[in-house]
Protein backbone atom coordinates (compact mmCIF):
# COMPACT_ATOMS: atom_id res chain seq x y z
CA UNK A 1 113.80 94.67 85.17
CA UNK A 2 113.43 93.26 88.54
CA UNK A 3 109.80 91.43 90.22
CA UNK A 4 108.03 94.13 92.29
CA UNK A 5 108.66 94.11 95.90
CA UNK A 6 105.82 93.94 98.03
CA UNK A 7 106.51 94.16 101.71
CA UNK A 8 103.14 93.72 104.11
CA UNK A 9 104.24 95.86 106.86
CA UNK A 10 101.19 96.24 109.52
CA UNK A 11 97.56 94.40 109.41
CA UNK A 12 95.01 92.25 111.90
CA UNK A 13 97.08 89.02 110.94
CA UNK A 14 100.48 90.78 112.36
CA UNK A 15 98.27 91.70 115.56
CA UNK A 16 97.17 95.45 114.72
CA UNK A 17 94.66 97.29 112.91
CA UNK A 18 96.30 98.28 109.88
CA UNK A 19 96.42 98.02 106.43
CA UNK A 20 100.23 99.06 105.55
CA UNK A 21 102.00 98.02 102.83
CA UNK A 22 105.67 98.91 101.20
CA UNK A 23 105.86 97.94 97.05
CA UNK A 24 108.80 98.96 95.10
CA UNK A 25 109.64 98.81 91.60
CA UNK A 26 112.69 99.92 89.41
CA UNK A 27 111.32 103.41 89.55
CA UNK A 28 109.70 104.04 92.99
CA UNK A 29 109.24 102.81 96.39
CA UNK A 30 105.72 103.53 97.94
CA UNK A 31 104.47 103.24 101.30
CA UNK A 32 100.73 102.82 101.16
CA UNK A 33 98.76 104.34 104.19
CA UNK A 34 101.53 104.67 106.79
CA UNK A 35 99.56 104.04 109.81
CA UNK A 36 98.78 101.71 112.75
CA UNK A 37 95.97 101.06 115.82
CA UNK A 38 94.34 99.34 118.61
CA UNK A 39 90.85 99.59 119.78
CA UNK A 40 89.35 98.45 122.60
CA UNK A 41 87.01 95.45 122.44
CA UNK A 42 85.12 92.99 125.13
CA UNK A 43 85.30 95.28 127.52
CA UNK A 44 88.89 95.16 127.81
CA UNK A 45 92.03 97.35 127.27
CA UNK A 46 94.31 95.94 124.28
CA UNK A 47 96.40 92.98 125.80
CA UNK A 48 100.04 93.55 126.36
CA UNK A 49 100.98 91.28 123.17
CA UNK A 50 98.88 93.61 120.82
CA UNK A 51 100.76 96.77 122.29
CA UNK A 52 104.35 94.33 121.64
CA UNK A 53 102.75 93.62 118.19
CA UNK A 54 102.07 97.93 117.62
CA UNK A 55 105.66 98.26 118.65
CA UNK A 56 107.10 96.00 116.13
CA UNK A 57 104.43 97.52 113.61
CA UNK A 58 105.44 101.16 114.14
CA UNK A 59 109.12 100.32 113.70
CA UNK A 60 108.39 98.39 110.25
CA UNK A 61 106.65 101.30 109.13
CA UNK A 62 108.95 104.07 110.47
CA UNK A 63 111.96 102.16 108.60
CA UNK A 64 110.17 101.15 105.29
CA UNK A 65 109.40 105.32 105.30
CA UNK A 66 112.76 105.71 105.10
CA UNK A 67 112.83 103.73 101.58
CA UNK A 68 109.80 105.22 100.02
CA UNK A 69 109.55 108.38 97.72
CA UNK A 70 106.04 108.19 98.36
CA UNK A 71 103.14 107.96 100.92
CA UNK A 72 99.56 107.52 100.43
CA UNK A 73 96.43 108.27 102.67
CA UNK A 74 93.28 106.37 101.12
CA UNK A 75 91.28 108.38 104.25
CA UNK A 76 91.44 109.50 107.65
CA UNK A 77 91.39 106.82 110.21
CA UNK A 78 93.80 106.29 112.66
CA UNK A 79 94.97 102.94 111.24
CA UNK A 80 95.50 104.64 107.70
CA UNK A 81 97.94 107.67 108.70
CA UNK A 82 100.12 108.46 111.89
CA UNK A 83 98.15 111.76 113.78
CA UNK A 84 100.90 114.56 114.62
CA UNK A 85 99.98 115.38 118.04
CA UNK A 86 102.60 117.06 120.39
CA UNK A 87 101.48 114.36 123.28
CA UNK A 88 102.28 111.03 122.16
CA UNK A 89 99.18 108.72 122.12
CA UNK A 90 100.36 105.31 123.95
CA UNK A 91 96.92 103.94 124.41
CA UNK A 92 95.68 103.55 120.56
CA UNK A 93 98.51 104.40 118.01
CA UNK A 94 101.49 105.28 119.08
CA UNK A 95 101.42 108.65 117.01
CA UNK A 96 103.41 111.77 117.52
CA UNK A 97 104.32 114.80 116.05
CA UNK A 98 107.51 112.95 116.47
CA UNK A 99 106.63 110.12 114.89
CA UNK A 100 105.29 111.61 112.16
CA UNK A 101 108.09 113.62 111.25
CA UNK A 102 110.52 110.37 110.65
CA UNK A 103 107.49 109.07 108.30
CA UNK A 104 106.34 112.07 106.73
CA UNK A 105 109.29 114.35 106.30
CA UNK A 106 110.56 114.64 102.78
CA UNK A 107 107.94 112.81 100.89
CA UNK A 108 105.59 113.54 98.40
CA UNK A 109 102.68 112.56 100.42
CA UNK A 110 99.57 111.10 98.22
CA UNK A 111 96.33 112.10 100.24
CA UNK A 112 92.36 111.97 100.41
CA UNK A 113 90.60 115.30 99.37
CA UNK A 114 89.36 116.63 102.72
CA UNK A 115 87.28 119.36 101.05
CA UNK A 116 84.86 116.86 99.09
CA UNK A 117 83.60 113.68 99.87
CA UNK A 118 83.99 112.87 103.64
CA UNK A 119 82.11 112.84 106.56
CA UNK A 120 82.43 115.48 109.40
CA UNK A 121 85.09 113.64 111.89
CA UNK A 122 87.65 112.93 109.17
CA UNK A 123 87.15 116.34 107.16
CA UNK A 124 88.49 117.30 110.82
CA UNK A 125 90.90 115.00 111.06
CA UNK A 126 92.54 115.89 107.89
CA UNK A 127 92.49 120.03 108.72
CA UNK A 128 94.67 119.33 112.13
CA UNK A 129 97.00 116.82 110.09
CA UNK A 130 97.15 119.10 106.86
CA UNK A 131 98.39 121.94 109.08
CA UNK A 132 100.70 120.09 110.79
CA UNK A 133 102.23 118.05 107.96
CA UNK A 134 102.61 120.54 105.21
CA UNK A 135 105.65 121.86 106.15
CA UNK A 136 107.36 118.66 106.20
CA UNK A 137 106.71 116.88 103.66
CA UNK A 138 108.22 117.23 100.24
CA UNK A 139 105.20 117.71 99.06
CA UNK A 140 101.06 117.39 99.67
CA UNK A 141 98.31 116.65 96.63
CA UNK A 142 94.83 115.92 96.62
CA UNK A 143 94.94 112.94 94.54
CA UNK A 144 91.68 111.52 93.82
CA UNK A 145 91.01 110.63 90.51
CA UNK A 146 94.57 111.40 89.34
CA UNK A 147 97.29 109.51 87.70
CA UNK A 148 100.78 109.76 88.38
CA UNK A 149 104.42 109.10 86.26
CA UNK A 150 107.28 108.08 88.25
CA UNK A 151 110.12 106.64 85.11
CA UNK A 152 108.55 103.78 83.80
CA UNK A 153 105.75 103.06 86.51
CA UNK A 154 102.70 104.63 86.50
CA UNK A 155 100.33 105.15 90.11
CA UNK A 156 96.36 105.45 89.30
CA UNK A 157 94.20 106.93 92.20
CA UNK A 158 90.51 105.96 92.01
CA UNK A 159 88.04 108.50 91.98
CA UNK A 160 86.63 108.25 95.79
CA UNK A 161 84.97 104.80 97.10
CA UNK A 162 82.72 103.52 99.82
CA UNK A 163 83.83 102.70 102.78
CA UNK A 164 82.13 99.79 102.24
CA UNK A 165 78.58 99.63 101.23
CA UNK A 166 77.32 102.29 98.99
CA UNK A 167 76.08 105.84 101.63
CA UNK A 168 78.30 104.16 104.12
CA UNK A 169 78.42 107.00 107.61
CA UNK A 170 81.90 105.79 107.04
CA UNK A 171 82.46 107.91 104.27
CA UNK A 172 85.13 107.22 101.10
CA UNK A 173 88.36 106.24 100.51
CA UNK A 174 90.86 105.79 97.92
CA UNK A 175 92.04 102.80 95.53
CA UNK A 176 95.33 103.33 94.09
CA UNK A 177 96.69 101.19 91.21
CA UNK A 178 100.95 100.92 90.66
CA UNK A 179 101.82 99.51 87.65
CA UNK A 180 105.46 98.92 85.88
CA UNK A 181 105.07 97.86 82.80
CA UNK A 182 104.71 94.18 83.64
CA UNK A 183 103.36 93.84 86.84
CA UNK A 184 100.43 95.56 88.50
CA UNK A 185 99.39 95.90 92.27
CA UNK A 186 96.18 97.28 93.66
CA UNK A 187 95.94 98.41 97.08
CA UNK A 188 91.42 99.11 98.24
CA UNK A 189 91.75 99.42 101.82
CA UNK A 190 88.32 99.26 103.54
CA UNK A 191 86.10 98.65 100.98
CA UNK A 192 84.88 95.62 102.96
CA UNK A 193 84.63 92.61 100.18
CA UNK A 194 84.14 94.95 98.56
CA UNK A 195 80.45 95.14 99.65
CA UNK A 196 80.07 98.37 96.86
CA UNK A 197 79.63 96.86 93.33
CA UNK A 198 81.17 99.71 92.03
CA UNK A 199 84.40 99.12 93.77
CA UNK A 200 83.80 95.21 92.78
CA UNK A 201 83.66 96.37 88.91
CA UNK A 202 86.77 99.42 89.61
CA UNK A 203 88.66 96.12 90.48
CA UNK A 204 87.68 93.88 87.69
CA UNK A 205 88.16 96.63 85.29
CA UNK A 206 91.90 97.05 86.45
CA UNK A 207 92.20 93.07 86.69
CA UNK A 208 95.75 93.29 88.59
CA UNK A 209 98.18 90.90 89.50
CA UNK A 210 98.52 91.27 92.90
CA UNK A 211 95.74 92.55 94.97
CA UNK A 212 95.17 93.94 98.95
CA UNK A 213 92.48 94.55 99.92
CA UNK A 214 90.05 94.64 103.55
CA UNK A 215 87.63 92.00 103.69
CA UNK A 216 83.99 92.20 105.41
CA UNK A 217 83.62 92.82 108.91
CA UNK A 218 81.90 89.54 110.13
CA UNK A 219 82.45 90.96 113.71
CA UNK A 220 79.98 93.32 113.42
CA UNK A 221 77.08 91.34 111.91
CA UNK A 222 74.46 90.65 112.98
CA UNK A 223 74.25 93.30 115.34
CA UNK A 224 75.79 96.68 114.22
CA UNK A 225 75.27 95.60 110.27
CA UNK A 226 73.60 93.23 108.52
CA UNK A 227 74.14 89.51 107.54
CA UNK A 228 73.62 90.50 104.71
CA UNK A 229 76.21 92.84 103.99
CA UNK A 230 78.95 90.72 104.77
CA UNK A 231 77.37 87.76 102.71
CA UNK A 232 77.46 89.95 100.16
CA UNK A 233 81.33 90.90 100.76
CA UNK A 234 82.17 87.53 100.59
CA UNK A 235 80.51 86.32 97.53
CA UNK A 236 82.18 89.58 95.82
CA UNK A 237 85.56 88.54 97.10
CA UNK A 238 85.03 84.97 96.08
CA UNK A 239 84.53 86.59 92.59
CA UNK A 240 87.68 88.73 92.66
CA UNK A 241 90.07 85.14 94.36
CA UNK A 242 88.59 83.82 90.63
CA UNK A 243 89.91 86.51 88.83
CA UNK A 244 92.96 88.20 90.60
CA UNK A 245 96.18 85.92 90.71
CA UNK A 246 97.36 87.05 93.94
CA UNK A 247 94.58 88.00 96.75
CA UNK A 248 96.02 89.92 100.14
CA UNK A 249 93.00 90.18 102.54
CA UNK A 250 93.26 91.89 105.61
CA UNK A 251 91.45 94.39 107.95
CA UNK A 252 88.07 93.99 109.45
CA UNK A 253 87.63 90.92 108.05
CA UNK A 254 90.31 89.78 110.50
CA UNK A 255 88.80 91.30 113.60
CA UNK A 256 87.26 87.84 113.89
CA UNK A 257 88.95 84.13 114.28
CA UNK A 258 86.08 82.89 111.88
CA UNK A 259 87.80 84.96 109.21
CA UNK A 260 90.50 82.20 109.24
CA UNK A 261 88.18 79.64 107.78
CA UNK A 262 86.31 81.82 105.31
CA UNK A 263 90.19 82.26 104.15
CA UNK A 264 90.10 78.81 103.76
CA UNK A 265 87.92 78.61 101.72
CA UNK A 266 88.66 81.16 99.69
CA UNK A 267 92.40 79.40 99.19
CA UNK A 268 90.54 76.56 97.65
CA UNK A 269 88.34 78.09 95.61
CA UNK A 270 91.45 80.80 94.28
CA UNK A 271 93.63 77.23 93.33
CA UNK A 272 90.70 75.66 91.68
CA UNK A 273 91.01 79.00 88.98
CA UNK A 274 94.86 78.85 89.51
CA UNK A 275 95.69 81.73 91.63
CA UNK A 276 96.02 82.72 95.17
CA UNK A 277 94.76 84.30 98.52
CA UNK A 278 96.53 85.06 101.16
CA UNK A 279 97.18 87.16 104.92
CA UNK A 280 100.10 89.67 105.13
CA UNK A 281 100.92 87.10 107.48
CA UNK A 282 101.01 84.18 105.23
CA UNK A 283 102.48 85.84 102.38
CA UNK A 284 105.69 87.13 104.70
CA UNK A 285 105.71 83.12 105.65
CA UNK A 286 104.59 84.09 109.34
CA UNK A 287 101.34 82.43 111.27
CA UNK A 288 98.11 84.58 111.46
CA UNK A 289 98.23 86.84 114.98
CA UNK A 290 94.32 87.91 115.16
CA UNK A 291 95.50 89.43 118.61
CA UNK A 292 92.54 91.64 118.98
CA UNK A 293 90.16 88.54 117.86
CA UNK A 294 91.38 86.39 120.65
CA UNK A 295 91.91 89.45 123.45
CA UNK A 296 89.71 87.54 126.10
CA UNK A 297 91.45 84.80 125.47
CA UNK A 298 94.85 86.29 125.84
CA UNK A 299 93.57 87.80 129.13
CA UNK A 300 92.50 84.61 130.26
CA UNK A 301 95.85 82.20 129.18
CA UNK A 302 98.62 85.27 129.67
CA UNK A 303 97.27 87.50 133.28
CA UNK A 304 99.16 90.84 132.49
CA UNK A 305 100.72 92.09 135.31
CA UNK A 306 99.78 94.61 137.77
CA UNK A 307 101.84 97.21 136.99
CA UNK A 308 100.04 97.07 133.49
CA UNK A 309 96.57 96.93 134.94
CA UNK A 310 97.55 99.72 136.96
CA UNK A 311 98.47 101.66 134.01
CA UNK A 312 95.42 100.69 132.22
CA UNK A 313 92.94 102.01 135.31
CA UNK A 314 94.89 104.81 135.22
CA UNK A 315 93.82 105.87 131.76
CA UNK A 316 97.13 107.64 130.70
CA UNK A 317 98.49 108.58 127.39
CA UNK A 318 101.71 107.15 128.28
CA UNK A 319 102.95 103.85 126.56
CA UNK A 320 102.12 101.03 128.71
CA UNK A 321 104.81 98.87 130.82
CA UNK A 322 105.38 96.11 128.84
């Protein structure tokens, strides 16, 4: 038996909202949530370095597709899946029909139940991509609360979870568990901490060896949620970096430079119980990016050019010049 492979592929501390993630074992190679995204923020368009950083993101993904057998889709954000529209988006994603085919085609693709718990605008979402993607793929489930055998490894799907706090607007996504027989890896995107204590005790439950999972997002507090939400995501992932012996966090948590300390601090307290926390940066031996966390700053230091803020005015779905 070989060590699983785990391969952090897109996230805030490459430079892009993303949670994507390759892990392989002697059986299977999956590609968990194969998607990638800017946002605006500040007031500002994404900086030319973020677009450079979805650019390297979207090739990672497209070639790591090309190992896996499998895709997941914990839920319906734009950051979680690639859309399959016949215009290419070059503002926000980068997604195609195009695009989608080189990811999607041929795979057994793992995805969200869009007929029961969701909210409105991804229950949408997932009707346009369904239709699209179905004839593609090798093959489309519903897989919440299922389990599945590939040889000797074994792929758990949660029942659904909170986008982070329990009757989040946000809706629910999916935790899904790989296991081979020695090792175990958990991937909870967007559970925020987790700020749910359900999803905290779903994770303690499993107890697995390598964990990934979206931290809190201290960007939006005070003003869009409260302080103490994301206290509360903290102290729960300060429980799991005690517990789990490797700790991935990424995501909103990220959208922030303070997140960088908190990290900190969570390091320390991880080594003091003997394990270890980490950024998908880090743990590919890479510094932290948190492009869309310093934007104004990047603005500021690195003037884009004209052309690009000509582009940008423009408000075209054509890739920027970069």
């Amino acid at each position: 038996m070989v060590e699983m492979k785990i391969v952090p592929l897109a996230s805030e501390s490459l430079g892009v909202r993303s949670m994507a993630i390759y892990v392989e074992t002697d059986d299977v190679g999956i590609l968990f949530d194969a998607g990638a995204s800017l946002a605006p923020r500040f007031g500002l368009m994404p900086h030319p370095f973020e677009y450079r950083a979805l650019r390297e993101a979207r090739e990672r993904i497209r070639a790591y597709s090309e190992k896996a057998e499998v895709i997941t889709l914990s839920h319906y954000h734009f950051d979680h899946y690639t859309p399959t529209w016949d215009e290419p988006d070059g503002r926000w994603t980068w997604g195609s029909m195009e695009e989608a085919r080189a990811i999607y085609k041929g795979k057994l693709l793992l995805a969200k139940d869009r007929n029961r718990d969701i909210n409105a605008s991804q229950r949408r979402r997932a009707y346009v991509f369904e239709k699209r993607i179905t004839w593609l793929v090798e093959g489309l489930e519903y897989c919440d609360g299922k389990a599945y055998e590939f040889g000797g490894s074994r792929l758990v799907v949660s029942a659904p979870m909170p986008h982070g706090d329990e009757g989040s607007r946000l809706g629910f996504v999916l935790f899904f568990t790989l296991t081979d027989g020695n090792e175990t890896f958990m991937f909870c995107p967007d559970t925020q901490g987790p700020v749910s204590e359900r999803a905290k005790r779903y994770i303690l439950e499993v107890r697995p060896d390598f964990l990934a999972i979206g931290g809190p997002p201290i960007y939006l507090a005070p003003s869009k949620i409260p302080q103490e939400v994301v206290e509360k995501g903290l102290n729960n992932l300060k429980e799991l970096a005690s517990e789990i012996g490797l700790m991935l966090v990424e995501h909103h948590m990220l959208r922030d430079e303070r997140a960088l300390e908190l990290i900190e601090e969570l390091k320390r307290w991880a080594r003091s119980n003997g394990n270890e926390v980490s950024t998908y940066a880090e743990f590919l031996g890479r510094k932290d990016e948190l492009l869309e966390a310093r934007r104004q700053r990047l603005y500021e230091e690195h003037p884009p050019s004209d052309e690009f803020i000509s582009w940008a005015e423009r408000r075209e779905r054509s890739p920027p010049p970069l």
